[in-house]
Protein backbone atom coordinates (compact mmCIF):
# COMPACT_ATOMS: atom_id res chain seq x y z
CA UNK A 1 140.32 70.26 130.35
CA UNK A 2 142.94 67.47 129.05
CA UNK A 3 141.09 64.84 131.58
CA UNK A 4 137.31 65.77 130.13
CA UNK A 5 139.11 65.79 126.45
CA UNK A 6 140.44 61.99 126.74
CA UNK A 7 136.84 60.91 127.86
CA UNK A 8 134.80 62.92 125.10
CA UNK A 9 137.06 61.38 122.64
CA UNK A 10 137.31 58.09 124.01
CA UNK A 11 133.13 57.63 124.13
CA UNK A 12 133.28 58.99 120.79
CA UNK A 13 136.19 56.41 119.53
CA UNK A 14 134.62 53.81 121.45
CA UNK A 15 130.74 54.79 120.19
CA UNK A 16 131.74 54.14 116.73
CA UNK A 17 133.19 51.33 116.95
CA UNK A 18 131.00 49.39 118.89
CA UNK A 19 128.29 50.44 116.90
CA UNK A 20 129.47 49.11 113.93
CA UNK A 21 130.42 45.83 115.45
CA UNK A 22 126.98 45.24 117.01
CA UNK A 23 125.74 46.50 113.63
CA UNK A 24 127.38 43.79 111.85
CA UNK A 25 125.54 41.42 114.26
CA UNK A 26 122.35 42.86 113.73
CA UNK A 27 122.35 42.66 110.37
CA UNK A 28 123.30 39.23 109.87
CA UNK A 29 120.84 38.36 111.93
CA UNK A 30 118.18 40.26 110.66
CA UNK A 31 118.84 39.00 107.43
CA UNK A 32 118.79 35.44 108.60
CA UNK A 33 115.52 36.08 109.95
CA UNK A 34 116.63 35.97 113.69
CA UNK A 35 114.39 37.68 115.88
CA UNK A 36 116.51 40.68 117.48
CA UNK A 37 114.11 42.50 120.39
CA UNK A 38 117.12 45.24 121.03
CA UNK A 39 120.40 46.87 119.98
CA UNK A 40 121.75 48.64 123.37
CA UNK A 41 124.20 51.33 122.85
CA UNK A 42 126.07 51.59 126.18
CA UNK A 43 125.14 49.45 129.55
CA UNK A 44 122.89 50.21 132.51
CA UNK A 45 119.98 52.13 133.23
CA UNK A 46 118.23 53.12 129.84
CA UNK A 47 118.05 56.94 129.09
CA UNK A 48 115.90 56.86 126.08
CA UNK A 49 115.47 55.08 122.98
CA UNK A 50 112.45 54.00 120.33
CA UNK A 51 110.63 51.19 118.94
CA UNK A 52 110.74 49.51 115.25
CA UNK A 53 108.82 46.66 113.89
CA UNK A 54 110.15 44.29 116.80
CA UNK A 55 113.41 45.88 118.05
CA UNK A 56 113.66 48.08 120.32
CA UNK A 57 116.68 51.01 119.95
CA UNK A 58 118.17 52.07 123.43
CA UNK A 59 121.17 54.52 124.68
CA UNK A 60 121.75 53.42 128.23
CA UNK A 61 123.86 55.11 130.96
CA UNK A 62 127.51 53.74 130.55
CA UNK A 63 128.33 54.27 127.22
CA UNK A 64 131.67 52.10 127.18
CA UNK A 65 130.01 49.12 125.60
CA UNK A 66 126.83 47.80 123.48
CA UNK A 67 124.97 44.95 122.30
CA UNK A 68 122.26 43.55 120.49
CA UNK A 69 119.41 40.90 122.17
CA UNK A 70 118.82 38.10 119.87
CA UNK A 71 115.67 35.81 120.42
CA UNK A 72 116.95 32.21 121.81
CA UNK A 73 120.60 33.16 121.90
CA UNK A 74 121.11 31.20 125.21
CA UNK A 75 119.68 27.64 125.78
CA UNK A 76 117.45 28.71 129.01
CA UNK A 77 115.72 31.31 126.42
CA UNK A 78 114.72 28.54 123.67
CA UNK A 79 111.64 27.92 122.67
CA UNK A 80 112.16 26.12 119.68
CA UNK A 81 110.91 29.20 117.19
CA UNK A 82 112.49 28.68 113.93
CA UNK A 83 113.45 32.57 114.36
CA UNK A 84 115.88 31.98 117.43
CA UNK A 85 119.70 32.15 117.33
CA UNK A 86 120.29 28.39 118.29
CA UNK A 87 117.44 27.16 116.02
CA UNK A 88 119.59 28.19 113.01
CA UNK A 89 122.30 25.86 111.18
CA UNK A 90 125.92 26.22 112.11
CA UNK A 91 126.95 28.43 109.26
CA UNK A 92 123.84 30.41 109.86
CA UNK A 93 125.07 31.08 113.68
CA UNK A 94 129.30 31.14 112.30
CA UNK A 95 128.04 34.44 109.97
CA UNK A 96 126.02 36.17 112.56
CA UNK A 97 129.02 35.84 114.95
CA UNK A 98 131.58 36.34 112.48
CA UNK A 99 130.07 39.86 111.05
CA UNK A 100 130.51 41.86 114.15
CA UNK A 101 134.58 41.65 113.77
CA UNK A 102 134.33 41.83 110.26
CA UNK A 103 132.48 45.20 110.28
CA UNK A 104 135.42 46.40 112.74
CA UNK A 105 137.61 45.91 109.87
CA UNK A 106 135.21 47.32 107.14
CA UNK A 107 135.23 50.45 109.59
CA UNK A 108 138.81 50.72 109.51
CA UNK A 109 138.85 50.93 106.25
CA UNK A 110 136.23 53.40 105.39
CA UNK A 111 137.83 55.35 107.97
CA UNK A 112 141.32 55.11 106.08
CA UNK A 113 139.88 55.92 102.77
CA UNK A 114 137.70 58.94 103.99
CA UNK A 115 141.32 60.46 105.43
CA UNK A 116 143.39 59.27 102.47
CA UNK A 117 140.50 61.24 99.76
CA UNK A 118 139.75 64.15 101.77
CA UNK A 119 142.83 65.10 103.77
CA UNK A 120 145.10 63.11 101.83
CA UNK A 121 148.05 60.65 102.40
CA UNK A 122 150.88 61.67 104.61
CA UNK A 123 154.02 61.39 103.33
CA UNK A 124 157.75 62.19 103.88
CA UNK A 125 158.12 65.18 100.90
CA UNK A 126 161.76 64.33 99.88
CA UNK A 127 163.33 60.81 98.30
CA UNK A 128 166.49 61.08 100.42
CA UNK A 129 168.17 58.47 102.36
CA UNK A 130 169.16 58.33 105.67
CA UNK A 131 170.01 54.67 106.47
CA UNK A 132 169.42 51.84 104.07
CA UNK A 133 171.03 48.13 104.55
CA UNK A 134 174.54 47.81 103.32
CA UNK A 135 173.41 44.95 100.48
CA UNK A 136 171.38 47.64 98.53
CA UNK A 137 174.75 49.78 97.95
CA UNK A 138 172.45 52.71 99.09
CA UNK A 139 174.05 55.70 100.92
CA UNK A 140 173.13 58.43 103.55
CA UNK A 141 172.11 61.44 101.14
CA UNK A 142 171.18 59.51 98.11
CA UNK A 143 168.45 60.92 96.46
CA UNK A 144 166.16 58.81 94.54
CA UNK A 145 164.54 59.57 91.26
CA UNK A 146 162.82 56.65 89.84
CA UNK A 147 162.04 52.61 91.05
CA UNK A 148 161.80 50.87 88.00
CA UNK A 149 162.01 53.91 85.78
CA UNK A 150 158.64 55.04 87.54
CA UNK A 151 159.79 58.72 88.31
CA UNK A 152 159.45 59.33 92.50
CA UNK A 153 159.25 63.20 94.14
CA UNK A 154 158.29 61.72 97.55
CA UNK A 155 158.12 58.41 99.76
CA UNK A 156 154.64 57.09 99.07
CA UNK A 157 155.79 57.06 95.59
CA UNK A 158 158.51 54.83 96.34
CA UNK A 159 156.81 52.52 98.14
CA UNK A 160 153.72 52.57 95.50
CA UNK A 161 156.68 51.67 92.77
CA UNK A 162 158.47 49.37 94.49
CA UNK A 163 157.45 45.48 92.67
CA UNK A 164 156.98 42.81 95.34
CA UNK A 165 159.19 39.73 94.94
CA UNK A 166 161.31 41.45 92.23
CA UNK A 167 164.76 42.90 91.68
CA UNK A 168 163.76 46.72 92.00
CA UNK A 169 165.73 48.69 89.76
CA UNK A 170 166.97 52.23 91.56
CA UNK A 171 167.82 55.32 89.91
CA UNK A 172 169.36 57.91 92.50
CA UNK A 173 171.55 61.20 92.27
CA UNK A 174 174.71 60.76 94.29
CA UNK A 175 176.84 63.91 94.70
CA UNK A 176 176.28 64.99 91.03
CA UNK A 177 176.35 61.34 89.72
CA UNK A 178 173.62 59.60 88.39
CA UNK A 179 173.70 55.66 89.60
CA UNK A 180 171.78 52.59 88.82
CA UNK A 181 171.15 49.72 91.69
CA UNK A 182 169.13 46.47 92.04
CA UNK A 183 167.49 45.64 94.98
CA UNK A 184 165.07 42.83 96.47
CA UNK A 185 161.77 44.63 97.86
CA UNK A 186 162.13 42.91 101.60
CA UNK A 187 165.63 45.43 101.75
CA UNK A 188 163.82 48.57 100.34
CA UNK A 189 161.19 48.57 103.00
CA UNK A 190 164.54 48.84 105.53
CA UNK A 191 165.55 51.73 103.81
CA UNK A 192 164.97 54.67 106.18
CA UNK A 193 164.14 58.72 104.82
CA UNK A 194 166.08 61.66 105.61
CA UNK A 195 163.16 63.47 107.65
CA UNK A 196 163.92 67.02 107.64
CA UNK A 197 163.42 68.91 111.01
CA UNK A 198 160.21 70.56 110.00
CA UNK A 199 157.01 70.01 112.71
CA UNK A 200 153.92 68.81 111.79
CA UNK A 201 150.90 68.57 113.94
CA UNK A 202 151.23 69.95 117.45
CA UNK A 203 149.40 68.37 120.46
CA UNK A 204 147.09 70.98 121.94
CA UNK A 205 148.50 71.77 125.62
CA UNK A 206 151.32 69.38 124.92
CA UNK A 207 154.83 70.78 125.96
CA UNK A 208 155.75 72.08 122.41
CA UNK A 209 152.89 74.20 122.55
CA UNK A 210 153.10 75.82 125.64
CA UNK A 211 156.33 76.64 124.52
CA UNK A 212 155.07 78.74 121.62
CA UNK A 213 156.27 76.37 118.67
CA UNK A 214 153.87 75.73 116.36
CA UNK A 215 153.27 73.61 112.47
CA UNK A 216 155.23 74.26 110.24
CA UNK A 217 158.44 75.69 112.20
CA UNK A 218 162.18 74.24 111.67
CA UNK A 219 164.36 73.27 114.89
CA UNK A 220 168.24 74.02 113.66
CA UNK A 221 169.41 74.04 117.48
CA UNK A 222 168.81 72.23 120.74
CA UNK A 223 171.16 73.40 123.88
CA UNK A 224 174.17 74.21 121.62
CA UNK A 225 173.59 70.81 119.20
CA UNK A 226 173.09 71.98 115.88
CA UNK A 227 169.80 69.54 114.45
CA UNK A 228 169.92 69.07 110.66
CA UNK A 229 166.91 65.74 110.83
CA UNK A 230 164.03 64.91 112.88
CA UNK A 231 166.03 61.93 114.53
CA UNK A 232 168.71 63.58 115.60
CA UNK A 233 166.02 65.87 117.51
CA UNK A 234 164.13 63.19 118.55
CA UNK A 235 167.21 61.59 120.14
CA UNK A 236 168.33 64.58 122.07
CA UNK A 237 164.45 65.06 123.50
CA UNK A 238 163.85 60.88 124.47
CA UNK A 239 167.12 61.55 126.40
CA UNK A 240 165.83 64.60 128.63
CA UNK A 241 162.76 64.43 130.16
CA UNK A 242 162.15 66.83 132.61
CA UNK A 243 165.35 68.70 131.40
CA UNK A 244 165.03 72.43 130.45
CA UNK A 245 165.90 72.22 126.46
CA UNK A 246 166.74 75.11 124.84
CA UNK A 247 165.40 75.29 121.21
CA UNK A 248 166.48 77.44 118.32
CA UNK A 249 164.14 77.00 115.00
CA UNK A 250 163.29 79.02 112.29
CA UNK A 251 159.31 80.36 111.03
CA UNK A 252 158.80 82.25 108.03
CA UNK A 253 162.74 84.03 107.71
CA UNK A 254 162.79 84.37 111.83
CA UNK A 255 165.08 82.69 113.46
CA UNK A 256 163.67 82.38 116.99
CA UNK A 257 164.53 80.98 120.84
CA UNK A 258 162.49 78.85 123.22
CA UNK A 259 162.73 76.47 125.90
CA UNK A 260 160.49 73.54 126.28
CA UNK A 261 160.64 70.94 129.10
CA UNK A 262 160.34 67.30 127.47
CA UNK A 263 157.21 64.71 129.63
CA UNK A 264 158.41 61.82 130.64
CA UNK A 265 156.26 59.24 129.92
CA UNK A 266 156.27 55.27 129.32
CA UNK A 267 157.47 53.17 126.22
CA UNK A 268 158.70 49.96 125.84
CA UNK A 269 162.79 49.99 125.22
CA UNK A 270 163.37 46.42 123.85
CA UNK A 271 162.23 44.21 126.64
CA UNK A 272 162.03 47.17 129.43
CA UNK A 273 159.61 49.55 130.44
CA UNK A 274 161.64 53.14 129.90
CA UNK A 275 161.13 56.65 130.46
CA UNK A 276 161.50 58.76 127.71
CA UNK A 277 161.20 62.55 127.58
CA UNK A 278 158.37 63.72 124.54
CA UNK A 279 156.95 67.36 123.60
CA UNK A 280 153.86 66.62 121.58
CA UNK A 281 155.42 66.97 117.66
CA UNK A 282 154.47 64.87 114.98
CA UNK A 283 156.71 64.16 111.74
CA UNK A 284 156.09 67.15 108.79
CA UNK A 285 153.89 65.51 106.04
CA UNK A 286 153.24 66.17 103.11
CA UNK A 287 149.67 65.55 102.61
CA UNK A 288 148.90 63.60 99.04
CA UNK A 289 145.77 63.63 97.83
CA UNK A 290 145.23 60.05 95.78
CA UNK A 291 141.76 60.55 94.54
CA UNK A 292 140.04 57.59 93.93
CA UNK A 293 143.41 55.66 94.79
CA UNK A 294 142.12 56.20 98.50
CA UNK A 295 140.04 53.26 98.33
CA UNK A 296 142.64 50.81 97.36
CA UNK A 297 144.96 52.93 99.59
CA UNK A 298 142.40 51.97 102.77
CA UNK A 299 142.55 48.46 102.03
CA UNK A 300 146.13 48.26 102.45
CA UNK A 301 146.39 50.25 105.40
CA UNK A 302 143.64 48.18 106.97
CA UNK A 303 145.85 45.14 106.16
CA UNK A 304 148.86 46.80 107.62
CA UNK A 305 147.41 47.19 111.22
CA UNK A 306 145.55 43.45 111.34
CA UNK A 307 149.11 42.37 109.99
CA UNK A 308 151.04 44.58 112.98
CA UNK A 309 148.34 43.25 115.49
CA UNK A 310 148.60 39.60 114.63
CA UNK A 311 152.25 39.94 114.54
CA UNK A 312 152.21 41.73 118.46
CA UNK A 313 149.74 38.76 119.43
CA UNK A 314 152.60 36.29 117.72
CA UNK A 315 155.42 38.07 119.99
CA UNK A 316 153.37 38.08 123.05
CA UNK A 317 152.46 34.43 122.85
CA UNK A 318 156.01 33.20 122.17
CA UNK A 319 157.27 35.37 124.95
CA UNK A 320 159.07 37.30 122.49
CA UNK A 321 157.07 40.52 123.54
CA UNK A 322 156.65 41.75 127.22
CA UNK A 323 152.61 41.63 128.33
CA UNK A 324 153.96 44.91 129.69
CA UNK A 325 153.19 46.26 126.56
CA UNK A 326 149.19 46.07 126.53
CA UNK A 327 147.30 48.87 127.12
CA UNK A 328 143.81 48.77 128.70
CA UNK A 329 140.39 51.18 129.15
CA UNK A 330 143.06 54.05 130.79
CA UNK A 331 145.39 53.85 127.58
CA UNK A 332 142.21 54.17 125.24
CA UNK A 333 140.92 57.06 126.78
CA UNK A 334 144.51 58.59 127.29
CA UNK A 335 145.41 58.27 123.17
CA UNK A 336 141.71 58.89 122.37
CA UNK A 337 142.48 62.40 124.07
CA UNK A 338 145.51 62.94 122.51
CA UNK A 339 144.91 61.82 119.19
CA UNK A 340 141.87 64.16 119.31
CA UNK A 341 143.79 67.33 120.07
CA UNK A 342 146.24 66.63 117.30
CA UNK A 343 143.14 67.27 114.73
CA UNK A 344 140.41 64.75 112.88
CA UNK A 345 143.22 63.08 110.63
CA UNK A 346 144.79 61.74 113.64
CA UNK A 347 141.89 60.67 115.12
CA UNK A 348 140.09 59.04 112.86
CA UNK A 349 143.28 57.22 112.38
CA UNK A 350 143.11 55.96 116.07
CA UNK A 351 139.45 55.07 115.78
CA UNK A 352 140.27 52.57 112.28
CA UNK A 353 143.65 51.27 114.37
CA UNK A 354 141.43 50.55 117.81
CA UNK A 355 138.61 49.18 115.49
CA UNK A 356 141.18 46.71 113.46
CA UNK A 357 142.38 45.78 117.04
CA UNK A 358 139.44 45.30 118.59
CA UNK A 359 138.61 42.82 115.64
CA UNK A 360 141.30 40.85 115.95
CA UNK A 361 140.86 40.58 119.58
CA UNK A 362 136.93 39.43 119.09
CA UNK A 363 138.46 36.48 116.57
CA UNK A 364 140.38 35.04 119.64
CA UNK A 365 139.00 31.40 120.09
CA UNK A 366 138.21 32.39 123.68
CA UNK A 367 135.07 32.40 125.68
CA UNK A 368 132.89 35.03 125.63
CA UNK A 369 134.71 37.24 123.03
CA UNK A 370 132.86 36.43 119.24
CA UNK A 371 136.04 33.91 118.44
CA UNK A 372 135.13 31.58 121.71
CA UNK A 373 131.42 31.72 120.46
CA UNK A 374 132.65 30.43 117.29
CA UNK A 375 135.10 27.72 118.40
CA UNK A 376 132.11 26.13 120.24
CA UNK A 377 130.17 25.86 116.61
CA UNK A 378 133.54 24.54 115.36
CA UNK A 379 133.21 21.84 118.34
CA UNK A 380 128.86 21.12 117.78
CA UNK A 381 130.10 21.07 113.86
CA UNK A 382 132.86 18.37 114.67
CA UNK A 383 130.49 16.25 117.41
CA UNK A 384 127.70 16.42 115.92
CA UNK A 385 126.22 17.62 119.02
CA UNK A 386 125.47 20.98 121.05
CA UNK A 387 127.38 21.60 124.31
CA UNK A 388 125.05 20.75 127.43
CA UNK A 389 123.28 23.68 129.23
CA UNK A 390 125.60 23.58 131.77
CA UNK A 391 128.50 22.66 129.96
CA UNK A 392 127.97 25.86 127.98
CA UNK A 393 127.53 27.91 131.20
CA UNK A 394 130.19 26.74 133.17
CA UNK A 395 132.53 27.49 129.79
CA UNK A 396 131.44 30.75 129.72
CA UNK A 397 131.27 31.68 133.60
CA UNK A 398 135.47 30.38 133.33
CA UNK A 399 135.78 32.52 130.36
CA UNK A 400 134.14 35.61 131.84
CA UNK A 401 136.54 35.41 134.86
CA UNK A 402 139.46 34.44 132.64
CA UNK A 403 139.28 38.03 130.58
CA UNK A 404 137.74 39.77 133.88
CA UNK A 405 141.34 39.12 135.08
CA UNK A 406 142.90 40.01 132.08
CA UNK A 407 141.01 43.69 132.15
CA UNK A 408 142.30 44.00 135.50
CA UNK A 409 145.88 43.05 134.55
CA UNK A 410 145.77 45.40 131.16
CA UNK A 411 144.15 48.11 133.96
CA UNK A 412 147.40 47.66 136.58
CA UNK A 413 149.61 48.31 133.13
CA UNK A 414 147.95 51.73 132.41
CA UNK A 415 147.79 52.66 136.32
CA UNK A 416 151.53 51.71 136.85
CA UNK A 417 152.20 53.58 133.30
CA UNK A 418 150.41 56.54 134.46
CA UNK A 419 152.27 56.91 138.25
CA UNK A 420 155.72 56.15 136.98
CA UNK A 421 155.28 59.39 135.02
């Protein structure tokens, strides 16, 4: 059941997204009055489809993939018809290409904003500190009541109040005392909440469920260590996988015992590939609802993820992050899977964070991803002159083979992820 749940959800994930990409493409080029004779969901044998004006719509066997025929996209295919890909001006060709990524990240966002308006923001429901660094003068327990005497009841608020490249001014309670601080915005996103030990979503079949805990229930004991915070818990489960844990927590005025048997599974421990014991539990939120806020809400979280992916790309470049790290076609349908059982929030979250990726990856100046495609206009632009036939094919034959090794590198990762379990 788990094995036929991470497929559904990955061609779901995967459906969406590349049919927003490809739609980007096809209507760029539509618009620029490029002939396009099909837009292919999927690869292989066609199953069915239908016929508009000139294009013809088609859902083909393998549906990990798509794309969209354009009339003279390759030299060999010219004719010289002003309504052919490579008949068009450079700018012309760098929009066409450019608007399949560009959708990805238009996706992400609508994706964002439909959660943030109609399930609402999660949040951490309390303005108490657990760690913040030492230069703030902020202390385990504070509890913060306004950021530049905006009034705050729970963490998105601080963050929405805190100004960017200002002294923030802090108001927090502090055993009975009321205190003023000034801090720089770079040290209040290093301040860290005081989760409490409260569980939020529960992944279906995970080992927390089996168990018999469920949303919404408070762990106060593991094997005779009393847990006051979600870290503290989290610590004592990372540390035991495949150990018999012993849980005490509290629903409704019950306090009740279970045991639950952490999975080991794969994650990256600075520079090393660890195992660490997990039970399927997501942090308690508070879910916000930000009304028309969502939109602008979207937008930043959209920026967040390109920003975290460029920043991973930096790392991996410079050596400072291990390639061990990417995840290929086994990891997507693994999290699509599990991101499906924790409910539609947390899915729909996956599909905007795969689509931003996915983008970002398409931008690479590499042959044949969208980025390569537009480095070679960047080249013709500079020149003054198109690439030869066979300069252009033997560029993208090298290219092909170049990220046909990479899938099977990214594909070794997942496989060696999945048996180490």
């Amino acid at each position: 059941m788990a094995i036929l749940l991470n497929i559904v959800g990955a061609i779901i994930a995967l459906s969406i997204i590349i049919v927003s990409h490809e739609f980007g493409h096809f209507l760029a080029a539509k618009r620029s009055g490029i002939g396009v004779p099909e837009f292919s969901m999927g690869f292989g044998p066609r199953l069915f489809g239908w016929e508009r004006g000139e294009t013809k719509y088609s859902l083909r066997l393998i549906p990990f993939g798509g794309y969209i025929k354009m009339a003279g996209e390759q030299p060999v295919t010219t004719t010289g018809s002003d309504r052919e890909f490579l008949s068009k001006p450079p700018i012309i060709r760098t929009i066409v290409i450019f608007l399949g990524p560009f959708f990805n990240f238009i996706l992400a966002v609508v994706l964002f904003s439909f959660i943030n308006l109609f399930f609402g923001i999660g949040t951490i429901g309390n303005t108490v500190i657990n760690d913040a660094p030492k230069v703030t003068g902020l202390e385990k327990y504070d509890r913060i009541l306004s950021i530049n005497k905006v009034p705050v009841s729970d963490w998105w608020e601080i963050e929405k109040a805190v100004k960017r490249n200002y002294e923030n001014t802090i108001t927090l309670l502090r055993d009975g005392d009321t205190l003023t601080y000034t801090a720089a915005d770079t040290y209040l996103d290093s301040v860290v909440p005081l989760v409490p030990s409260n569980l939020g979503d529960i992944e279906r079949n995970g080992p927390a469920y089996r168990s018999g805990l469920r949303k919404e229930d408070r762990v106060i004991q593991i094997s005779d260590v009393e847990i006051s915070d979600w870290q503290t818990m989290v610590n004592i489960i990372r540390e035991s996988p495949g150990d018999t844990l012993v849980v005490v927590f509290v629903r409704s005025s019950d306090t009740l015992t279970t045991t639950v048997v952490p999975e080991g599974r794969e994650a990256m421990i600075g520079d090393e590939v660890k195992k660490i014991g997990m039970i399927g539990v997501a942090v308690h939120m508070k879910r916000k609802n930000l009304g028309l806020y969502s939109f602008y809400q979207g937008l930043k979280d959209t920026g967040a993820i390109i920003w975290l992916t460029v920043s991973f790309l930096k790392q991996l470049f410079t050596g400072e992050m291990s390639p061990k790290q990417l995840g290929g076609p086994l990891a997507i349908i693994q999290f699509a899977g599990q991101t499906l059982s924790w409910g539609i929030p947390s899915f729909l979250s996956f599909i905007a964070f795969l689509s931003c990726q996915l983008g970002i990856l398409n931008l690479l100046p590499f042959p044949p991803l969208d980025g390569g495609n537009l480095l070679l206009i960047l080249i013709e632009k500079i020149t003054r002159k198109r690439p030869s036939e066979k300069i252009s094919l033997i560029i993208q034959m090298v290219g092909f083979a170049l990220l046909l090794l990479f899938m099977l590198y990214v594909t070794m990762n997942d496989i060696t992820r999945f048996f180490r379990r």
